[in-house]
PDB file of N, CA and C in Angstrom:
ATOM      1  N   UNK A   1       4.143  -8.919   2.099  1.00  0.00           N
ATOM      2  CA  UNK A   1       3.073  -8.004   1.845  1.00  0.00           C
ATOM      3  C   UNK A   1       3.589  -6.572   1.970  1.00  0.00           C
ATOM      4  N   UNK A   2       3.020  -5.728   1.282  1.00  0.00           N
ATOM      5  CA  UNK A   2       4.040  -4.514   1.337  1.00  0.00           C
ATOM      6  C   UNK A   2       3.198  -3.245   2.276  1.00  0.00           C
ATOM      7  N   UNK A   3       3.503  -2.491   2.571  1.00  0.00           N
ATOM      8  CA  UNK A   3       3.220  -1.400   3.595  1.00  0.00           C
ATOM      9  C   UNK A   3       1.806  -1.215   3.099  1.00  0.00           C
ATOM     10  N   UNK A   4       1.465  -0.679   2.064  1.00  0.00           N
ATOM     11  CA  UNK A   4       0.241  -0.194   1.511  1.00  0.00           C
ATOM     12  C   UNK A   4      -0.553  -0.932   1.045  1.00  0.00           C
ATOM     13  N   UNK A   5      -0.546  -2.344   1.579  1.00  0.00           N
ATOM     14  CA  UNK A   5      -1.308  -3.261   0.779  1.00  0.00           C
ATOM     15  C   UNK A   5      -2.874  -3.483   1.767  1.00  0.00           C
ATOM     16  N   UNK A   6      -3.578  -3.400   0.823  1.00  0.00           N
ATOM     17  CA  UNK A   6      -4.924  -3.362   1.607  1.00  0.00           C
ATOM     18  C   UNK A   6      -5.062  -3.357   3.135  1.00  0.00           C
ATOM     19  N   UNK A   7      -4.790  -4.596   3.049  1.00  0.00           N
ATOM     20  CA  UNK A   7      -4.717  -5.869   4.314  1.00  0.00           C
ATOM     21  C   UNK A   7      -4.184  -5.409   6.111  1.00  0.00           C
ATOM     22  N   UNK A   8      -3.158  -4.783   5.464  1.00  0.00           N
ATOM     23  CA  UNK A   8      -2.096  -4.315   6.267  1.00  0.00           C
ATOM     24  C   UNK A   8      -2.332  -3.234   6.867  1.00  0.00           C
ATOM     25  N   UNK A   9      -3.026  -1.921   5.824  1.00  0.00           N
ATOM     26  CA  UNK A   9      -3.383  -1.035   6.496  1.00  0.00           C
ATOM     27  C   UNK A   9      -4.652  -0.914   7.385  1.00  0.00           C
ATOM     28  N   UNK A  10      -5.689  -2.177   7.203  1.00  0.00           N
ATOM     29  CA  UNK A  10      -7.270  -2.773   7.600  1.00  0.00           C
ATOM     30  C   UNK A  10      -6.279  -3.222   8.979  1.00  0.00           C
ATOM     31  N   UNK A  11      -5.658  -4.112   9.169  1.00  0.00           N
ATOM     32  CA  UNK A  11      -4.763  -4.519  10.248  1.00  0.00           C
ATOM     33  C   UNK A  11      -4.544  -3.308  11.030  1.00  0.00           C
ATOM     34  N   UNK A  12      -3.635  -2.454  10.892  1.00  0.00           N
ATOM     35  CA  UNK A  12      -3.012  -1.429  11.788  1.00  0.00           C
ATOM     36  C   UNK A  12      -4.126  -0.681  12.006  1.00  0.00           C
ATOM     37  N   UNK A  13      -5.158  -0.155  11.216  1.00  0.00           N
ATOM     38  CA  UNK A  13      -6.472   0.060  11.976  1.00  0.00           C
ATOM     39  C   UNK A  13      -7.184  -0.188  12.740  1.00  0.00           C
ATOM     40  N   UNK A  14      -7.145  -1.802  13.000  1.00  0.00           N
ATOM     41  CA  UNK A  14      -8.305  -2.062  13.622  1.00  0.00           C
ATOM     42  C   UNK A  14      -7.732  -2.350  15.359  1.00  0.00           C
ATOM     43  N   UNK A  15      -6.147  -2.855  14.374  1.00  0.00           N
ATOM     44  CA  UNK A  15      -5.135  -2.657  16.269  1.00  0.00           C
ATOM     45  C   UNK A  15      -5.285  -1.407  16.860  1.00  0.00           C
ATOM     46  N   UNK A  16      -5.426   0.090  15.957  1.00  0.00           N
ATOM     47  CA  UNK A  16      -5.271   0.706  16.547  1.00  0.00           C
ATOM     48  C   UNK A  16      -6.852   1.332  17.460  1.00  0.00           C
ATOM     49  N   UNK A  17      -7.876   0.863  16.644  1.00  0.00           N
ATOM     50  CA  UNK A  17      -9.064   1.714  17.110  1.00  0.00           C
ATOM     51  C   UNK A  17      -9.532  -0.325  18.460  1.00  0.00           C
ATOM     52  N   UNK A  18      -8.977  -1.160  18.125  1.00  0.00           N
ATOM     53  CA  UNK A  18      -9.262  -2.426  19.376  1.00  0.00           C
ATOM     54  C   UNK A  18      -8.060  -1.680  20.796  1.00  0.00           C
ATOM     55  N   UNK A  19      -7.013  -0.999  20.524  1.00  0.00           N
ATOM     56  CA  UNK A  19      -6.480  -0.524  21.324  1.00  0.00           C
ATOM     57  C   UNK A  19      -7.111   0.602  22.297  1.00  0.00           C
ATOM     58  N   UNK A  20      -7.871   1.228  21.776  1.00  0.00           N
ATOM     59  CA  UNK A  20      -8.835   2.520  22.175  1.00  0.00           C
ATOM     60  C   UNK A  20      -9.546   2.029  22.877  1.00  0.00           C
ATOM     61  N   UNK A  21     -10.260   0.882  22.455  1.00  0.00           N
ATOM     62  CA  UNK A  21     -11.917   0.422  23.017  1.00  0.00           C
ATOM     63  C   UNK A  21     -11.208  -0.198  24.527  1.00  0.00           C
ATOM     64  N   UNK A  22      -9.890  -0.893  24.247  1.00  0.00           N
ATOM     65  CA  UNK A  22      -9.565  -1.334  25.739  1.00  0.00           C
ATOM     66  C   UNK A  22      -8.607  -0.148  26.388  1.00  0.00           C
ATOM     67  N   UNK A  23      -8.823   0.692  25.925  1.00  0.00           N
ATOM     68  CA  UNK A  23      -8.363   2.159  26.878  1.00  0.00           C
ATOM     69  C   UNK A  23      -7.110   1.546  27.210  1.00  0.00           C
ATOM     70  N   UNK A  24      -6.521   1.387  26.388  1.00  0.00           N
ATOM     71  CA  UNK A  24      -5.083   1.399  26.421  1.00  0.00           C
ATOM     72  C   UNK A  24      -4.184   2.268  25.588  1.00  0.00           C
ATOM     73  N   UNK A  25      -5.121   3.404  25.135  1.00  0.00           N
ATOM     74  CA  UNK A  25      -4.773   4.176  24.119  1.00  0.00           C
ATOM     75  C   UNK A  25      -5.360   5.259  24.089  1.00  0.00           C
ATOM     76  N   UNK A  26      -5.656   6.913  24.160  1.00  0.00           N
ATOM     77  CA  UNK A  26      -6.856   8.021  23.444  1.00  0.00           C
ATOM     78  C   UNK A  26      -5.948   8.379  22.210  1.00  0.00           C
ATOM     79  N   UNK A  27      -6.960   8.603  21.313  1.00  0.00           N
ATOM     80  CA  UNK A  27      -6.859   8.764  19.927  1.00  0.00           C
ATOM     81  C   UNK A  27      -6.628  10.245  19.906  1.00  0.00           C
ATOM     82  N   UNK A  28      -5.117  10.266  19.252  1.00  0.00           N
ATOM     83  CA  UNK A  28      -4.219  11.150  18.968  1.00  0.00           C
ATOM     84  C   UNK A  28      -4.284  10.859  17.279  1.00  0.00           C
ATOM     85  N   UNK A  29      -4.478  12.463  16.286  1.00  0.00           N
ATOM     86  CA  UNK A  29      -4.214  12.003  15.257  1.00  0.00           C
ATOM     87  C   UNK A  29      -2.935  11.337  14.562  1.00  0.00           C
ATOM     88  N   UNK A  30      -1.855  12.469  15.268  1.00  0.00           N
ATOM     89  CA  UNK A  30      -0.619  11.603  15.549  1.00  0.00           C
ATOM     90  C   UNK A  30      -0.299  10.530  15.287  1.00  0.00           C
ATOM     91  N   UNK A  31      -0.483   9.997  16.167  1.00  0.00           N
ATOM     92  CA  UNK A  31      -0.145   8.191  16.840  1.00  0.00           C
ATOM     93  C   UNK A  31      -0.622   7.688  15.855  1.00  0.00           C
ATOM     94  N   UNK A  32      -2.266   7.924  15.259  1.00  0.00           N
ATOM     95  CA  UNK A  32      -2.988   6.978  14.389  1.00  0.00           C
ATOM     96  C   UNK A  32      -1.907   7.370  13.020  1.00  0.00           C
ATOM     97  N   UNK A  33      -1.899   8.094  12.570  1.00  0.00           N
ATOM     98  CA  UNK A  33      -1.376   8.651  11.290  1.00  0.00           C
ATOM     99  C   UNK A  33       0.324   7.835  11.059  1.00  0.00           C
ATOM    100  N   UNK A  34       1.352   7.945  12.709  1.00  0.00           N
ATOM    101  CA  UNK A  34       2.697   7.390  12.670  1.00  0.00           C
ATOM    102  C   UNK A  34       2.087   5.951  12.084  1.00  0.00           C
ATOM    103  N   UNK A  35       1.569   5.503  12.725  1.00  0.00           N
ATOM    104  CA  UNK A  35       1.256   3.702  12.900  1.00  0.00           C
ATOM    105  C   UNK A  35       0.667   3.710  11.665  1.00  0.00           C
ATOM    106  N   UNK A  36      -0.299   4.141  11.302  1.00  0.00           N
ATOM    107  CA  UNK A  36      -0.778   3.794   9.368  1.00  0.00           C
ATOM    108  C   UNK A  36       0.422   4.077   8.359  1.00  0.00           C
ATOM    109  N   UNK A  37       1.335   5.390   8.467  1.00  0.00           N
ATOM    110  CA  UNK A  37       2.664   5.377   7.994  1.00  0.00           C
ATOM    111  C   UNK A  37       1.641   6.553   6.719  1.00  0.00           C
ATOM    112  N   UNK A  38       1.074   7.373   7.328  1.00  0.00           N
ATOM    113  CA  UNK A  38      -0.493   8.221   6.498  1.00  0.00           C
ATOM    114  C   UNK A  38       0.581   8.903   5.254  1.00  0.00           C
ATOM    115  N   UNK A  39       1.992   9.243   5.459  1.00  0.00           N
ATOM    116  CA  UNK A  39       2.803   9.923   4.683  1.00  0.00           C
ATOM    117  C   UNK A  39       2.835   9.207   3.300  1.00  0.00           C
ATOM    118  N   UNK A  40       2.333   7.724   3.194  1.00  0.00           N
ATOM    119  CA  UNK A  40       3.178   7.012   2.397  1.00  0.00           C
ATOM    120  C   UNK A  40       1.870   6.608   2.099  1.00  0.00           C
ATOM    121  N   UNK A  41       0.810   6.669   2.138  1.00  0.00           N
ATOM    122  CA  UNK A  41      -0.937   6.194   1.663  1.00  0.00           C
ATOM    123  C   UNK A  41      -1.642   7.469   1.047  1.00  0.00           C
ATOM    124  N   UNK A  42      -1.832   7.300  -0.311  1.00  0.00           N
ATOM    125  CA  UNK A  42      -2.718   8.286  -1.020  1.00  0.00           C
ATOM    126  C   UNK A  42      -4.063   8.419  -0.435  1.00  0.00           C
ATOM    127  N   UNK A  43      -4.150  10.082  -0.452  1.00  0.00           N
ATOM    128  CA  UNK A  43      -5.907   9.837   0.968  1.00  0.00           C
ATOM    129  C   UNK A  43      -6.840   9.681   0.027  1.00  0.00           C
ATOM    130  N   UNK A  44      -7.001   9.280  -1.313  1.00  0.00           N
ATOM    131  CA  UNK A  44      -8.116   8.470  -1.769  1.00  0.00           C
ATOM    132  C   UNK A  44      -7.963   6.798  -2.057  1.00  0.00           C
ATOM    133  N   UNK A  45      -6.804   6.706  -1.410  1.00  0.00           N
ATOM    134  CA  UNK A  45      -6.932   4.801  -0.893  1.00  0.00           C
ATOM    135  C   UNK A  45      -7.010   4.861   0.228  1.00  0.00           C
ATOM    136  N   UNK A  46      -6.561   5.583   0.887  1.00  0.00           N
ATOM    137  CA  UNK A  46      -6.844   5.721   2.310  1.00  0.00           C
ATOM    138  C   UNK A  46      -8.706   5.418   2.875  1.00  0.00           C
ATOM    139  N   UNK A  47      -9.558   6.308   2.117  1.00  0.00           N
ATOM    140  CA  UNK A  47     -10.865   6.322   2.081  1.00  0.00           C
ATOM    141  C   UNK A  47     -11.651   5.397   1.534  1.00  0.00           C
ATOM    142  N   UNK A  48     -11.070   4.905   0.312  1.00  0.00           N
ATOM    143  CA  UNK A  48     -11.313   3.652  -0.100  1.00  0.00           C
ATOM    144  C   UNK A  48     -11.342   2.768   0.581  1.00  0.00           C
ATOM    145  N   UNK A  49     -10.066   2.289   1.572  1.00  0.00           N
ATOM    146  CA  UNK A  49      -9.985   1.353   2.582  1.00  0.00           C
ATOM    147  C   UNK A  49     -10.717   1.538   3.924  1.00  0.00           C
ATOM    148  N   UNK A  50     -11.433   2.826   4.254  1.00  0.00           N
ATOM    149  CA  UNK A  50     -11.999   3.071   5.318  1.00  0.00           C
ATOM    150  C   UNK A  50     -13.322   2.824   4.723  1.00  0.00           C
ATOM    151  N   UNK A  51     -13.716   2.972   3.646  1.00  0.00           N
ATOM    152  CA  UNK A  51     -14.860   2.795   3.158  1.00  0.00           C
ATOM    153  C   UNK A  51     -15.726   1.224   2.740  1.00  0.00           C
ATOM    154  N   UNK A  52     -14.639   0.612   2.197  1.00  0.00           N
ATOM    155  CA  UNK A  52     -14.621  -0.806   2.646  1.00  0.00           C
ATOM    156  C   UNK A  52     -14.678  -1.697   3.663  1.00  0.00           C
ATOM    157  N   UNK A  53     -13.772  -1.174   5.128  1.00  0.00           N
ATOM    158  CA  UNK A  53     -13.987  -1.281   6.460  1.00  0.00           C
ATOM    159  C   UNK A  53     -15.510  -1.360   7.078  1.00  0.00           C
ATOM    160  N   UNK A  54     -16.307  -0.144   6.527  1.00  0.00           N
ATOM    161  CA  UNK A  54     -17.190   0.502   6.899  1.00  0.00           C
ATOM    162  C   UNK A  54     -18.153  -0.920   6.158  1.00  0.00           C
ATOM    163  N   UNK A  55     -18.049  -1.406   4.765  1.00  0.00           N
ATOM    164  CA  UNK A  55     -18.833  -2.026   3.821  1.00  0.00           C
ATOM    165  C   UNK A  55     -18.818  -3.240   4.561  1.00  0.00           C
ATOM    166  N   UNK A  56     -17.550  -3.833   4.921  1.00  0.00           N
ATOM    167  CA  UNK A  56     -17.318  -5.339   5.941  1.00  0.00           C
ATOM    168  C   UNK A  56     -18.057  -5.581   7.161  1.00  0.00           C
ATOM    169  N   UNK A  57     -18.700  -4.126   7.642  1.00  0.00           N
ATOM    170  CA  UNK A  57     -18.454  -3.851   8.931  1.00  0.00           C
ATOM    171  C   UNK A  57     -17.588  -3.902  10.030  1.00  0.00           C
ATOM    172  N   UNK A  58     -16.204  -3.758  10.046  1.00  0.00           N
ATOM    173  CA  UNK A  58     -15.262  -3.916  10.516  1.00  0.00           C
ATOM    174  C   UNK A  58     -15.250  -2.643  11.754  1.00  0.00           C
ATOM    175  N   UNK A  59     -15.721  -1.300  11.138  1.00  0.00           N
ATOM    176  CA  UNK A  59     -15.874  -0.092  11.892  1.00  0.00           C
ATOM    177  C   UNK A  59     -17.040   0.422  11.650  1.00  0.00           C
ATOM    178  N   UNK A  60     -17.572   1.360  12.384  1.00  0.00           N
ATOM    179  CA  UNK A  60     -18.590   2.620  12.452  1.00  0.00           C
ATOM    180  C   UNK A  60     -17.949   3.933  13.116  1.00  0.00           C
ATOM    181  N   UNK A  61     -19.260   4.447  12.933  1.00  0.00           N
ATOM    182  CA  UNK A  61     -18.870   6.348  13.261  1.00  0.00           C
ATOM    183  C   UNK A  61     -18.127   6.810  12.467  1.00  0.00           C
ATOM    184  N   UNK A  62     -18.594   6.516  10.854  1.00  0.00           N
ATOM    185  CA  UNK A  62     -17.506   7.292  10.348  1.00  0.00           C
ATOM    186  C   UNK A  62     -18.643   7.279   9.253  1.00  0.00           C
ATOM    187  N   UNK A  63     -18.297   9.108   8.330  1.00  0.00           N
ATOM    188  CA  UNK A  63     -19.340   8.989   6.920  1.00  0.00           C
ATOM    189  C   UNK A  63     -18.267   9.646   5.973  1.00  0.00           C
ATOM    190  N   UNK A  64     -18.936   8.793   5.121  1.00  0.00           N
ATOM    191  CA  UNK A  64     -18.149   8.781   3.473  1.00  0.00           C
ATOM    192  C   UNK A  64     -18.831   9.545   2.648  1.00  0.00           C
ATOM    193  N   UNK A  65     -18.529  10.741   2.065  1.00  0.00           N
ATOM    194  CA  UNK A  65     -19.234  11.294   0.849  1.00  0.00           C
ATOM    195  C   UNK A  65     -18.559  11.662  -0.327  1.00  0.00           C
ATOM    196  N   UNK A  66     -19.284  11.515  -1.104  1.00  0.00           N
ATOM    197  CA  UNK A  66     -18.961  11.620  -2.675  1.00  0.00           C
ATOM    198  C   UNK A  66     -19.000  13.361  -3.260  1.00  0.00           C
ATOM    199  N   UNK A  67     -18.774  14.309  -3.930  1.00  0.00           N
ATOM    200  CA  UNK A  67     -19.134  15.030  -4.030  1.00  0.00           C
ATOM    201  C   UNK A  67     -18.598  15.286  -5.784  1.00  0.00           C
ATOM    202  N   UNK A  68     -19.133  16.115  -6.173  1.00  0.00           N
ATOM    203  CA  UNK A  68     -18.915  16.284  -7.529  1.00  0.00           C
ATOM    204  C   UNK A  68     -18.096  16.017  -8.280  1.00  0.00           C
ATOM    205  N   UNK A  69     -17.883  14.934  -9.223  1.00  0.00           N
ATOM    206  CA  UNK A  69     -17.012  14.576 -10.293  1.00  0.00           C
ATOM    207  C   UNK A  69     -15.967  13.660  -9.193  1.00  0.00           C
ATOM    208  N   UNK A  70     -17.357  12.890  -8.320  1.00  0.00           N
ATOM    209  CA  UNK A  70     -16.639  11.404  -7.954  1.00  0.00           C
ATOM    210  C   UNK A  70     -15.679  11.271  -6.605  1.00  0.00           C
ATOM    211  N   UNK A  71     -15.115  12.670  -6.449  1.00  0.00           N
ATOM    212  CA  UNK A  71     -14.011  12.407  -5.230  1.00  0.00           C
ATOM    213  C   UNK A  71     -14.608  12.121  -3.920  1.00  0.00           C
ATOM    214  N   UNK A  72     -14.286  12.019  -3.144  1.00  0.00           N
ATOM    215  CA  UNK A  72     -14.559  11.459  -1.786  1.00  0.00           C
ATOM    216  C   UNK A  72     -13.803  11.663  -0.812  1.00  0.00           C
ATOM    217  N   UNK A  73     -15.046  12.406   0.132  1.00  0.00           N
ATOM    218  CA  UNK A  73     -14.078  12.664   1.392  1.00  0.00           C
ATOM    219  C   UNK A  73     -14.278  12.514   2.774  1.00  0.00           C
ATOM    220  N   UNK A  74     -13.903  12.368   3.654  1.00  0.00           N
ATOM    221  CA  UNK A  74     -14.816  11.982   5.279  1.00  0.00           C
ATOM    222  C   UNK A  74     -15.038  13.173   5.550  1.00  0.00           C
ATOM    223  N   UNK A  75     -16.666  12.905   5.785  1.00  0.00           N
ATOM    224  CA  UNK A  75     -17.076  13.843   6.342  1.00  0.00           C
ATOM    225  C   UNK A  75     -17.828  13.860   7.887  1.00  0.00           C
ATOM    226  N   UNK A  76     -16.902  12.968   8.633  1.00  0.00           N
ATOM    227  CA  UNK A  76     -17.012  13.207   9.821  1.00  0.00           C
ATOM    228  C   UNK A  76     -15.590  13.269  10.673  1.00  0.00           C
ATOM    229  N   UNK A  77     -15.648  13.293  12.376  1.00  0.00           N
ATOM    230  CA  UNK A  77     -14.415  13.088  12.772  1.00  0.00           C
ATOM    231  C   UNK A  77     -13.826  11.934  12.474  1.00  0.00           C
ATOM    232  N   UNK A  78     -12.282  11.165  12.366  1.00  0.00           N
ATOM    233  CA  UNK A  78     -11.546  10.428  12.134  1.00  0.00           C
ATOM    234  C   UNK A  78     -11.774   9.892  13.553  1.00  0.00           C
ATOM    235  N   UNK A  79     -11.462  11.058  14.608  1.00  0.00           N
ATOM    236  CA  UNK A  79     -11.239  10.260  15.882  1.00  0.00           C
ATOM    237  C   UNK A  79     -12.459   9.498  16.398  1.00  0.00           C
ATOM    238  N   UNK A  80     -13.924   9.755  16.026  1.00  0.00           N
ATOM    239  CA  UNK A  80     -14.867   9.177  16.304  1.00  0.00           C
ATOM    240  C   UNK A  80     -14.856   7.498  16.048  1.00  0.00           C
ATOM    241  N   UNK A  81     -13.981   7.091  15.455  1.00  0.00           N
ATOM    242  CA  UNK A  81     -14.198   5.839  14.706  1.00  0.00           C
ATOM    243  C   UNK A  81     -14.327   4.816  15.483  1.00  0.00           C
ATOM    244  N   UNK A  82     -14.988   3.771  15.261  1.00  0.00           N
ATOM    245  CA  UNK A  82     -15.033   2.781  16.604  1.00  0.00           C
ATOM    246  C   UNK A  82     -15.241   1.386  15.304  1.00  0.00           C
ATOM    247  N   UNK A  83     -14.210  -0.098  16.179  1.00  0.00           N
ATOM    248  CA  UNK A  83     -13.963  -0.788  15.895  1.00  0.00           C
ATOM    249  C   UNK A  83     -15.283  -1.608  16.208  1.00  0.00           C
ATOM    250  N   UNK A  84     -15.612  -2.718  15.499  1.00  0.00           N
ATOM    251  CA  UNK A  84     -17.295  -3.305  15.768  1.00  0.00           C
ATOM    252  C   UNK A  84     -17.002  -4.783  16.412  1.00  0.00           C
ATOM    253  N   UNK A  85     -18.036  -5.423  16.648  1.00  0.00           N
ATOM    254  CA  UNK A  85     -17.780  -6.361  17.536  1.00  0.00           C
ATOM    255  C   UNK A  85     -17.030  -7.534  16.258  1.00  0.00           C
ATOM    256  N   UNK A  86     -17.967  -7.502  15.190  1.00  0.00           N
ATOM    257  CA  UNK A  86     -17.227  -8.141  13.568  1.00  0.00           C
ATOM    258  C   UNK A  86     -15.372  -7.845  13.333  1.00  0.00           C
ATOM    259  N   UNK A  87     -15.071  -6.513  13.842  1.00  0.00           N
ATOM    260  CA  UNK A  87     -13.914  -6.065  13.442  1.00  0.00           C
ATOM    261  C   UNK A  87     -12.770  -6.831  14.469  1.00  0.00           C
ATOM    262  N   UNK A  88     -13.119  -6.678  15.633  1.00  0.00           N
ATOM    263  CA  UNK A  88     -12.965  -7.639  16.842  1.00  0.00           C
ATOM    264  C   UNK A  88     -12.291  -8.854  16.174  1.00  0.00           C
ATOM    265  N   UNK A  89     -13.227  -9.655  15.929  1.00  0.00           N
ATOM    266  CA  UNK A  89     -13.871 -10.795  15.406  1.00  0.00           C
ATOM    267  C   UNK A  89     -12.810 -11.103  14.407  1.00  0.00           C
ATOM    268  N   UNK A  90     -12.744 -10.315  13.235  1.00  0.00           N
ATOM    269  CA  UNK A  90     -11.795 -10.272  12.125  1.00  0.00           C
ATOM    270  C   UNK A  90     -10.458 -10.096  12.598  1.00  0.00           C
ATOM    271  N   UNK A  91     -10.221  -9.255  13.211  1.00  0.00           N
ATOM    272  CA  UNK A  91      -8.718  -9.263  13.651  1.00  0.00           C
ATOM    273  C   UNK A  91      -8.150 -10.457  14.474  1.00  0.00           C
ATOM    274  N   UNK A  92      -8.751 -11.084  15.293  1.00  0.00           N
ATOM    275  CA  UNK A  92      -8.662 -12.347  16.075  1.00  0.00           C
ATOM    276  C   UNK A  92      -8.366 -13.774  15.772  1.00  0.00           C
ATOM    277  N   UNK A  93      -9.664 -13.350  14.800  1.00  0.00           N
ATOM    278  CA  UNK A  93      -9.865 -15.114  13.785  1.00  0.00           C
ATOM    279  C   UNK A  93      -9.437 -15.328  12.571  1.00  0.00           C
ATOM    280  N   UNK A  94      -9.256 -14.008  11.775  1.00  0.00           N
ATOM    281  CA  UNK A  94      -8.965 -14.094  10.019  1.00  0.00           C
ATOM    282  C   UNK A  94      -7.393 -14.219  10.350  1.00  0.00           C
ATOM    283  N   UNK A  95      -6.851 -15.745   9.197  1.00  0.00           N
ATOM    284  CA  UNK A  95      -6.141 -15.981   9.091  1.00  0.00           C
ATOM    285  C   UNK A  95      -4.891 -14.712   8.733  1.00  0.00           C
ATOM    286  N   UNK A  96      -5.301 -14.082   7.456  1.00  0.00           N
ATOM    287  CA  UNK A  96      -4.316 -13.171   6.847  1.00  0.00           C
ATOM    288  C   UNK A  96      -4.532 -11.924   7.904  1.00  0.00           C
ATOM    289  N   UNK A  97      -5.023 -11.898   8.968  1.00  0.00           N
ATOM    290  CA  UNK A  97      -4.961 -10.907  10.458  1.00  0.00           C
ATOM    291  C   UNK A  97      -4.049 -11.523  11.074  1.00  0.00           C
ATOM    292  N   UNK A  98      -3.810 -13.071  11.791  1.00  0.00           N
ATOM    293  CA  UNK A  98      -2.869 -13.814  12.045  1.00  0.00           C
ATOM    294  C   UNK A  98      -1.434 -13.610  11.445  1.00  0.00           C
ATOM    295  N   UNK A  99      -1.697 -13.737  10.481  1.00  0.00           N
ATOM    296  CA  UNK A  99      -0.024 -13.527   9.803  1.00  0.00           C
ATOM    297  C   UNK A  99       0.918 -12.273   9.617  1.00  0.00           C
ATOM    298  N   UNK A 100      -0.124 -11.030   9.758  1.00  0.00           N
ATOM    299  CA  UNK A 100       0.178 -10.128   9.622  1.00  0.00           C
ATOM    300  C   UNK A 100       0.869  -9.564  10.889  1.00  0.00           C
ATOM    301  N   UNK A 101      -0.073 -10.144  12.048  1.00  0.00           N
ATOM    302  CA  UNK A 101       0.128  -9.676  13.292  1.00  0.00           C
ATOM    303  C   UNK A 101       1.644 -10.780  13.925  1.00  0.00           C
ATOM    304  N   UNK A 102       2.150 -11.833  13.288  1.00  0.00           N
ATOM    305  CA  UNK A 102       2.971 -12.573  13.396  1.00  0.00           C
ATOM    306  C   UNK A 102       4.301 -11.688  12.826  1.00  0.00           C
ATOM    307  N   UNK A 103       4.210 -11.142  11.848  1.00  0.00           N
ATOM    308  CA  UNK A 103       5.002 -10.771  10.954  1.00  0.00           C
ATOM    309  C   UNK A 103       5.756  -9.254  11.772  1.00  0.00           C
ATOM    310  N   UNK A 104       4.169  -8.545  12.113  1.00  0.00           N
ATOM    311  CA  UNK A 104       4.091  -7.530  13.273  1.00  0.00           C
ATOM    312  C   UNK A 104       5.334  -7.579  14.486  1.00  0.00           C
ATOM    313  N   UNK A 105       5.001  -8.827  15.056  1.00  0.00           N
ATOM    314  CA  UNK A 105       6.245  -8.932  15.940  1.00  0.00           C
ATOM    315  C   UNK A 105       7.140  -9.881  15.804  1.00  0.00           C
ATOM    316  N   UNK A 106       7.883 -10.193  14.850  1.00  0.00           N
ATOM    317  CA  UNK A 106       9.512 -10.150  15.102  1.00  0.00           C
ATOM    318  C   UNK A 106       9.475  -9.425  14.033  1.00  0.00           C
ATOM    319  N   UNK A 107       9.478  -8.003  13.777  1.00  0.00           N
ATOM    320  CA  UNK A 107      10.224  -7.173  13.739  1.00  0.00           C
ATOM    321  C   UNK A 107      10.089  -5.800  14.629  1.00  0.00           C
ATOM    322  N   UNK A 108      11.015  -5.534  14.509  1.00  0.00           N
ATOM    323  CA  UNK A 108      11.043  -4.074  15.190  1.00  0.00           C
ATOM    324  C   UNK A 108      10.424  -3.163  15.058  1.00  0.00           C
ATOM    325  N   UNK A 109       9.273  -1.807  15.784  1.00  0.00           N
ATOM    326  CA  UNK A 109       8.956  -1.201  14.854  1.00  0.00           C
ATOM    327  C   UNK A 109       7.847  -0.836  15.714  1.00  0.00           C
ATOM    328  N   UNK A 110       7.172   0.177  15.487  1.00  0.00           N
ATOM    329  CA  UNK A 110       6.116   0.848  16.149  1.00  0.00           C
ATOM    330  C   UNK A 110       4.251  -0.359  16.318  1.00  0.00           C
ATOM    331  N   UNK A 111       4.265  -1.025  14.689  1.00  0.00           N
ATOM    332  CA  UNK A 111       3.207  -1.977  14.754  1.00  0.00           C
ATOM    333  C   UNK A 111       3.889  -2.576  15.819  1.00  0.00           C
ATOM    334  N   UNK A 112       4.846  -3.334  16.039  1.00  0.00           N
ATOM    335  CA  UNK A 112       5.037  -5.045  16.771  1.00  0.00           C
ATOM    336  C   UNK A 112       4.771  -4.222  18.195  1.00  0.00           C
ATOM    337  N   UNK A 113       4.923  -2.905  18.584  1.00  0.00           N
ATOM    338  CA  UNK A 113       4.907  -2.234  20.232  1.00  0.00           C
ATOM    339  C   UNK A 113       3.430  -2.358  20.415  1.00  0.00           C
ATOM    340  N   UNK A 114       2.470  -2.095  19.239  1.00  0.00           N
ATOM    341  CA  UNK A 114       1.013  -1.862  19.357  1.00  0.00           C
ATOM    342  C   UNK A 114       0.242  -3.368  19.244  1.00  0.00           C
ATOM    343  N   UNK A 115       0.842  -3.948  18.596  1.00  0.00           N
ATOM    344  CA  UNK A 115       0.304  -5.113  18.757  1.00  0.00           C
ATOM    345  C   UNK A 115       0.934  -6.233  20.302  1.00  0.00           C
ATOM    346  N   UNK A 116       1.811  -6.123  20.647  1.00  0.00           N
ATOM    347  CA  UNK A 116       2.318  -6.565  21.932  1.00  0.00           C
ATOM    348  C   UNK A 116       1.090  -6.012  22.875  1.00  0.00           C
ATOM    349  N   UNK A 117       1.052  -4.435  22.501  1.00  0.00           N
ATOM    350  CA  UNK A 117       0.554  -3.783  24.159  1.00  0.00           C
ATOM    351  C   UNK A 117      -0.991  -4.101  23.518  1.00  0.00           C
ATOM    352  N   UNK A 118      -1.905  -4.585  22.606  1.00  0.00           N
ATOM    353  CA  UNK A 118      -3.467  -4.464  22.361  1.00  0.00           C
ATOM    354  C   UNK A 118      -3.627  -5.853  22.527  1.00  0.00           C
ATOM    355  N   UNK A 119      -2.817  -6.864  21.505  1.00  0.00           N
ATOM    356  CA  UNK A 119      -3.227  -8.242  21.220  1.00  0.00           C
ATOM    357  C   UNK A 119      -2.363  -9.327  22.118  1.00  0.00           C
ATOM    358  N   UNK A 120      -1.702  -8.890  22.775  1.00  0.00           N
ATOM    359  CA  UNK A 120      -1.394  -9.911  23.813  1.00  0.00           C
ATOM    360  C   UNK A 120      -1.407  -9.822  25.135  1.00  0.00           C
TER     361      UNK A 120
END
């Protein structure tokens, strides 16, 4: 699966905002931005995928707006974002969350540190 693929970046999200809720983490834009890899994600897939999140219910505290000739932009804080009890839920039980988070650790790398220190 490749860096930017839906899935992956819904994954490193939800490790990172399930990491917060167990205060094993305060939300640095930083940290969130290294771990999504934000350099290498166009910020209208970026929003797309937060916006979808939002559609799954996966997260809240976050608003999406549209503004003239279609673009879209958050128009609230990033750091507000909070993972839902569903998102929980999804990261735990959904298979392609499983594999990802498998894949996560044996390799090296900032995900496999975040997923060690949230999901195990």
């Amino acid at each position: 699966m490749a860096k930017d693929d839906y899935n992956v970046i819904k994954f490193k999200i939800l490790v990172y905002l399930y990491g917060i809720l167990k205060r094993r983490y305060t939300f640095t834009a930083d940290e969130f931005n290294n771990l999504l890899e934000r350099n290498n994600i166009n910020d209208e897939y970026f929003i797309d995928i937060l916006e979808l999140m939002l559609e799954e219910s996966l997260i809240k505290n976050i608003t999406i707006s549209t503004a003239m000739g279609g673009h879209k932009f958050i128009n609230s804080d990033i750091s507000n974002v909070k993972i839902t009890a569903r998102g929980i839920n999804h990261l735990e039980e959904n298979k392609l969350m499983n594999k990802i988070k498998e894949n996560a650790l044996s390799s090296l790398g900032l995900l496999g540190e975040f997923v060690k220190k949230v999901l195990l």
